[in-house]
C-alpha atoms as a PDB file:
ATOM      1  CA  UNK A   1      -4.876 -22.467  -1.640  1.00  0.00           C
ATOM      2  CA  UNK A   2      -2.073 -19.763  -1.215  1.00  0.00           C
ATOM      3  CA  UNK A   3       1.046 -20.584   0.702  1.00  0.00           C
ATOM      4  CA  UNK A   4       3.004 -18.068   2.189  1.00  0.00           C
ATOM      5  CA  UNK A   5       6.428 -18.852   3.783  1.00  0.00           C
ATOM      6  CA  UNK A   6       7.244 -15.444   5.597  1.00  0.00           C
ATOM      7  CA  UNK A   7      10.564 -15.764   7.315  1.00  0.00           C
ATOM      8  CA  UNK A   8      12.949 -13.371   9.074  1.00  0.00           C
ATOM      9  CA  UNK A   9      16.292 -12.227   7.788  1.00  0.00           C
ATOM     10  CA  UNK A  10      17.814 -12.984   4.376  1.00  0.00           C
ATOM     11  CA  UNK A  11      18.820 -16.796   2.986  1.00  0.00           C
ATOM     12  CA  UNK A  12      22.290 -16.587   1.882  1.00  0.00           C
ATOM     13  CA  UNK A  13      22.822 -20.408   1.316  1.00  0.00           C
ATOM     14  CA  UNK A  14      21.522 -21.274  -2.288  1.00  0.00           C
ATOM     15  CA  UNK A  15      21.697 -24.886  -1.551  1.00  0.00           C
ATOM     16  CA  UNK A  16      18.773 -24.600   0.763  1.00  0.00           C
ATOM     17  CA  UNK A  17      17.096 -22.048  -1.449  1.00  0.00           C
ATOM     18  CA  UNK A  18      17.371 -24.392  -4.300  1.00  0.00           C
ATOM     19  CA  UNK A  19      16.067 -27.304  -2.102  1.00  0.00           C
ATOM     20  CA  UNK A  20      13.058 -24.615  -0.920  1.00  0.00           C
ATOM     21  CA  UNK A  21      12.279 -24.235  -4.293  1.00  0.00           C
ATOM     22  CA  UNK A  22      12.509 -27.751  -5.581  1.00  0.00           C
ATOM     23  CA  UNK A  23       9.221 -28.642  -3.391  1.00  0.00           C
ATOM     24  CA  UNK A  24       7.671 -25.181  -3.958  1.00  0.00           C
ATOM     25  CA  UNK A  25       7.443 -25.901  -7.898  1.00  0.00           C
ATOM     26  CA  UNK A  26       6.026 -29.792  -7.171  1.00  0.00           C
ATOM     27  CA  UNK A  27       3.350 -28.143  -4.773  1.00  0.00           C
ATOM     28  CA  UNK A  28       0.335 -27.951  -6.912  1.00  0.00           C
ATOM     29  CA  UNK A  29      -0.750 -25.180  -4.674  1.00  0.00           C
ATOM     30  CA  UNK A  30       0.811 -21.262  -5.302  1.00  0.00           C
ATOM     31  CA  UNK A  31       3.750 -21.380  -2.939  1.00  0.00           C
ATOM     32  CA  UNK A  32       5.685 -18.113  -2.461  1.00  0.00           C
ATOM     33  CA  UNK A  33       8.773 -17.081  -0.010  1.00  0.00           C
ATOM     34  CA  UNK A  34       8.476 -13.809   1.788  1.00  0.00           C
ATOM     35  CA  UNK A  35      11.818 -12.707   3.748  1.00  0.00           C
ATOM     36  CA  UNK A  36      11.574  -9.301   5.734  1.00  0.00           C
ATOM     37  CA  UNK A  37      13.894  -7.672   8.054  1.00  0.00           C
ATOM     38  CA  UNK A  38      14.101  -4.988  10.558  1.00  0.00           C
ATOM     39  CA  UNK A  39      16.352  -1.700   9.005  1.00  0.00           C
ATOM     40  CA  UNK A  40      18.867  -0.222  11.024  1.00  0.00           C
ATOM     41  CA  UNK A  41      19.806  -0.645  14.747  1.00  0.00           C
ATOM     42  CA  UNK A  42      16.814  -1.701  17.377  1.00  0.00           C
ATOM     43  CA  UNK A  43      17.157  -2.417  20.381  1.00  0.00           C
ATOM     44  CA  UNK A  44      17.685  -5.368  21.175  1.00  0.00           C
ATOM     45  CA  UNK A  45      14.907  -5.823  23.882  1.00  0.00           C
ATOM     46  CA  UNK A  46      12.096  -4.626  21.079  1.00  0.00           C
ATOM     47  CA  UNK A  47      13.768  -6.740  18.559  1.00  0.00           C
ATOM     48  CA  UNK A  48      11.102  -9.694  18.443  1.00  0.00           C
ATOM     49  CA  UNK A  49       7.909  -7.152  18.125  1.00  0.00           C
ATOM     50  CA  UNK A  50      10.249  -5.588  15.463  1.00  0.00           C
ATOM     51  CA  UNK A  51       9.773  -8.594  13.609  1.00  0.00           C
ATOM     52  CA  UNK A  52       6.368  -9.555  14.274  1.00  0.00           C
ATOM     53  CA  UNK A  53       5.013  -6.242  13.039  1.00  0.00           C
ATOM     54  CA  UNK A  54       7.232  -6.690   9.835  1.00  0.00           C
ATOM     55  CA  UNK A  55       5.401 -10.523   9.713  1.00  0.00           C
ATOM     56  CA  UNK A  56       1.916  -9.742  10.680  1.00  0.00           C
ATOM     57  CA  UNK A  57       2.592  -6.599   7.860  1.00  0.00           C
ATOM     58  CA  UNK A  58       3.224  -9.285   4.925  1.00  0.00           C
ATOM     59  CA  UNK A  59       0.160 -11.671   5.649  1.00  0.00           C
ATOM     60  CA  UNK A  60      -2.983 -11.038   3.655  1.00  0.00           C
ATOM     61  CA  UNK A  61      -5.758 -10.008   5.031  1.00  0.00           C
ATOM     62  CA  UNK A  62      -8.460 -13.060   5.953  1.00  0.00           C
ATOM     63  CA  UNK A  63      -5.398 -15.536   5.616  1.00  0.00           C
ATOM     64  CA  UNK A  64      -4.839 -18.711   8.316  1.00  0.00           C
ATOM     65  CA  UNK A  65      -1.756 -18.129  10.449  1.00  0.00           C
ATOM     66  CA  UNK A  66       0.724 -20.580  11.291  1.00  0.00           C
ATOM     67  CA  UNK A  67       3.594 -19.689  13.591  1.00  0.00           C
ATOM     68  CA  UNK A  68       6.506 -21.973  13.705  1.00  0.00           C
ATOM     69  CA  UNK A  69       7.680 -22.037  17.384  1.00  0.00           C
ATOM     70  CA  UNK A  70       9.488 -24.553  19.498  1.00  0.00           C
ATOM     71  CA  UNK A  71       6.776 -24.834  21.983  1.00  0.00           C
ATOM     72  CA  UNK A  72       3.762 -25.547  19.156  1.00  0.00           C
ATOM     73  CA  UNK A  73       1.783 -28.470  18.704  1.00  0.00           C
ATOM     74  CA  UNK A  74       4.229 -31.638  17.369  1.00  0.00           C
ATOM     75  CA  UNK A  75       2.078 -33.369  14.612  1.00  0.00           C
ATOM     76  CA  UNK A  76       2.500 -35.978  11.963  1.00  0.00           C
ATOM     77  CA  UNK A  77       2.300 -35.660   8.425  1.00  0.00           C
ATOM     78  CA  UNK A  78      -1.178 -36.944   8.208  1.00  0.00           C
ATOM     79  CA  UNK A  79      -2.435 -34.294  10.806  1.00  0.00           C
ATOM     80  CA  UNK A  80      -0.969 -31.523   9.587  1.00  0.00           C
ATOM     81  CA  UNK A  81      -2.247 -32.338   6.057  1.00  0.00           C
ATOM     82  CA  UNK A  82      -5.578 -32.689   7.474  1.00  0.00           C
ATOM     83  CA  UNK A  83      -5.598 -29.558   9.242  1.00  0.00           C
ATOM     84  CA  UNK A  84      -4.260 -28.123   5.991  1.00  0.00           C
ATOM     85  CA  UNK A  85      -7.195 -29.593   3.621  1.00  0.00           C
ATOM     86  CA  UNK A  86      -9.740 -28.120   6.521  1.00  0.00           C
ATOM     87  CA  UNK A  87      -8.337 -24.871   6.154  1.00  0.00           C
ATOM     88  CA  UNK A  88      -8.816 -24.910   2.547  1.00  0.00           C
ATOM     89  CA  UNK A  89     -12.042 -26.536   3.009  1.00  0.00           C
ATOM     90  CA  UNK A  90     -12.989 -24.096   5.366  1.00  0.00           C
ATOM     91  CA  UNK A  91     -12.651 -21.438   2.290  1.00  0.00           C
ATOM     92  CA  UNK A  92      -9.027 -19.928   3.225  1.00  0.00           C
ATOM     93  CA  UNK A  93      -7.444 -18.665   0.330  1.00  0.00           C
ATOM     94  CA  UNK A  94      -4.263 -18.739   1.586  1.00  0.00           C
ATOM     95  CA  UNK A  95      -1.877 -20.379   4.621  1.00  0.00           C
ATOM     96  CA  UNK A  96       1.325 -17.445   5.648  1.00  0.00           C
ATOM     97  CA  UNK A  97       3.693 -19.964   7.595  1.00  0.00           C
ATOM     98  CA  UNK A  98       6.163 -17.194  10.048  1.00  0.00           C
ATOM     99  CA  UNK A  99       9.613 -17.786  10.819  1.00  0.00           C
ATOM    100  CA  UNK A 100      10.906 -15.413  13.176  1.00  0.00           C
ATOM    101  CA  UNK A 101      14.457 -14.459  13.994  1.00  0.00           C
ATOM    102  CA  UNK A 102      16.605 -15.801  16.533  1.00  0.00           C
ATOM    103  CA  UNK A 103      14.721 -15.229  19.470  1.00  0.00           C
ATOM    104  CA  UNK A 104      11.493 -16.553  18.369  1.00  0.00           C
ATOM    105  CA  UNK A 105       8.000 -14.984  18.282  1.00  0.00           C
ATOM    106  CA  UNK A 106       6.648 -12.165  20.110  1.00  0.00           C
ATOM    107  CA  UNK A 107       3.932 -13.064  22.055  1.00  0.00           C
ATOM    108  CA  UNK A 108       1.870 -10.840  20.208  1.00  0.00           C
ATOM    109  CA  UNK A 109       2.476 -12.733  17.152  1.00  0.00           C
ATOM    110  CA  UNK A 110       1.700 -16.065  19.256  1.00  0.00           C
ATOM    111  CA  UNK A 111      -1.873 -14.575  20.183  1.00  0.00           C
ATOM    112  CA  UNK A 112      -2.551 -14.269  16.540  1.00  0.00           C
ATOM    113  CA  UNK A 113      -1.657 -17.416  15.291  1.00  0.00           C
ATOM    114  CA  UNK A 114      -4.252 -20.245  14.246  1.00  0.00           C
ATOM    115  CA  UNK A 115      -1.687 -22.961  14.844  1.00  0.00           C
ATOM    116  CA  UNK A 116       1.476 -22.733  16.530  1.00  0.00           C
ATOM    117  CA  UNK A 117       3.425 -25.479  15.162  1.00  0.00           C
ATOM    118  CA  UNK A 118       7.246 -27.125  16.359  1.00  0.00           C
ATOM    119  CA  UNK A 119       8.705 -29.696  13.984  1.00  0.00           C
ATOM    120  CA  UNK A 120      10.304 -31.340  17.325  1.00  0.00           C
ATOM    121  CA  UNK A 121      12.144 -30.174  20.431  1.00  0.00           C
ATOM    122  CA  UNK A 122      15.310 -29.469  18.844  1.00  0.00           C
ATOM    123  CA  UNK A 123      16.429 -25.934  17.728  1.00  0.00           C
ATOM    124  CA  UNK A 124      16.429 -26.135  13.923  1.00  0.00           C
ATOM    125  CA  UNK A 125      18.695 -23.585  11.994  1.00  0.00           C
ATOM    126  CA  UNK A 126      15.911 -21.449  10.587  1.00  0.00           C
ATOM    127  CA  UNK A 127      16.755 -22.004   7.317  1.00  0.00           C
ATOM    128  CA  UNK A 128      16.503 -25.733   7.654  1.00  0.00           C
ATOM    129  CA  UNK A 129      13.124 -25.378   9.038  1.00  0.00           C
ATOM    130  CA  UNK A 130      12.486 -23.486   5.408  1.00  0.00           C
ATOM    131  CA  UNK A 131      13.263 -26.996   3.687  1.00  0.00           C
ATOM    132  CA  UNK A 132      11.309 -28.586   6.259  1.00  0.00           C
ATOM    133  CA  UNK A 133       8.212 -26.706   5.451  1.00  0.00           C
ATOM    134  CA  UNK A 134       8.566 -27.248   1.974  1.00  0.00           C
ATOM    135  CA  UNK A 135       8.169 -30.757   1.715  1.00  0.00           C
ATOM    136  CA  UNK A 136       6.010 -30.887   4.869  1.00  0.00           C
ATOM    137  CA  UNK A 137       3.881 -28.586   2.675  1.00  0.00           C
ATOM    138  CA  UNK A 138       4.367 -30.779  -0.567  1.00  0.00           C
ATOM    139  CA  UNK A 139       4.198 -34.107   1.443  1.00  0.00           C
ATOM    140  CA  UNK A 140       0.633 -32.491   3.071  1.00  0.00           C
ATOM    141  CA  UNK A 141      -0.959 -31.927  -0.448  1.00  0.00           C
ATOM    142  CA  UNK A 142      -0.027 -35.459  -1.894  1.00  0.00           C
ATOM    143  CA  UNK A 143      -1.449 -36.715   0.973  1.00  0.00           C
ATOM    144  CA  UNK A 144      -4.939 -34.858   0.726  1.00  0.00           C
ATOM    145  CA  UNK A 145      -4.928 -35.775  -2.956  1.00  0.00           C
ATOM    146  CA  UNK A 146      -4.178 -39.861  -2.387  1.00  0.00           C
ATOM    147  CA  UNK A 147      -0.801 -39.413  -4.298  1.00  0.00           C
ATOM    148  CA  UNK A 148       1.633 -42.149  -3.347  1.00  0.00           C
ATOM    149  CA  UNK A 149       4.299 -40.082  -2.283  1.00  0.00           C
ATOM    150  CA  UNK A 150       3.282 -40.362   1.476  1.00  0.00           C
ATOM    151  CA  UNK A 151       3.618 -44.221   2.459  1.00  0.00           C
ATOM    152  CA  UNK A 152       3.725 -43.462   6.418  1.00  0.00           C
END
């Protein structure tokens, strides 16, 4: 199983890069960070379909579709590694996880998603949630493969 982290804008913090990366290499799965962003001025009002063209552009073709979004399903590790493993089971290849910009997703982008998932009510910075995802992602595969990392 693929794993796509497709994210608007540019991460200028290494730290959080670093930490990104740090569960990226532990994931026994391919894990890869896309970042794309809109060139030049738009308008502000077509900003967020903008940005879900430039995601929807960078996710394979036949891949599963998970939108991060403050209003998505709230699940806990065990879940979501569940409804990872039936994914793969289910013969995905690969998993493109979308971060949009500041004003969230289009709801074009929404409509497309398999899963729209929140990691809580509060507003994350989005480069947090790309640290968050990580280990969610790491935590999710050494829980589908009875590895004692996960003791919740």
């Amino acid at each position: 199983m693929r794993v796509l982290l497709i994210a608007v804008g540019r991460s200028r913090d290494r730290a959080i890069a670093e930490l990104v990366e740090r569960y990226a290499r532990r994931c026994p799965w391919p894990f890869e960070t896309l970042e794309v962003q809109p060139r030049g001025r738009v308008d502000p009002h077509k900003l967020a379909a903008e940005e879900a063209r430039l995601l929807l552009a960078a996710v394979p073709e036949g891949a599963a579709i998970i939108a991060l979004d403050e209003h998505g399903e709230l699940q806990d590790s065990q879940t979501f590694a569940h409804r990872l493993g039936a994914l793969r089971d289910q013969g995905r290849r690969c998993i493109a996880f979308l971060i949009g910009g500041a004003d969230g997703h289009a709801p074009e982008l929404l409509a497309r998603a398999d899963l729209k998932l929140a990691f809580g009510r509060m507003t994350w910075p989005h480069e947090m949630v790309r640290v968050l995802l990580a280990e969610q992602v790491y935590r999710a595969t050494t829980i589908l493969s009875g590895h004692p990392y996960h003791r919740g």
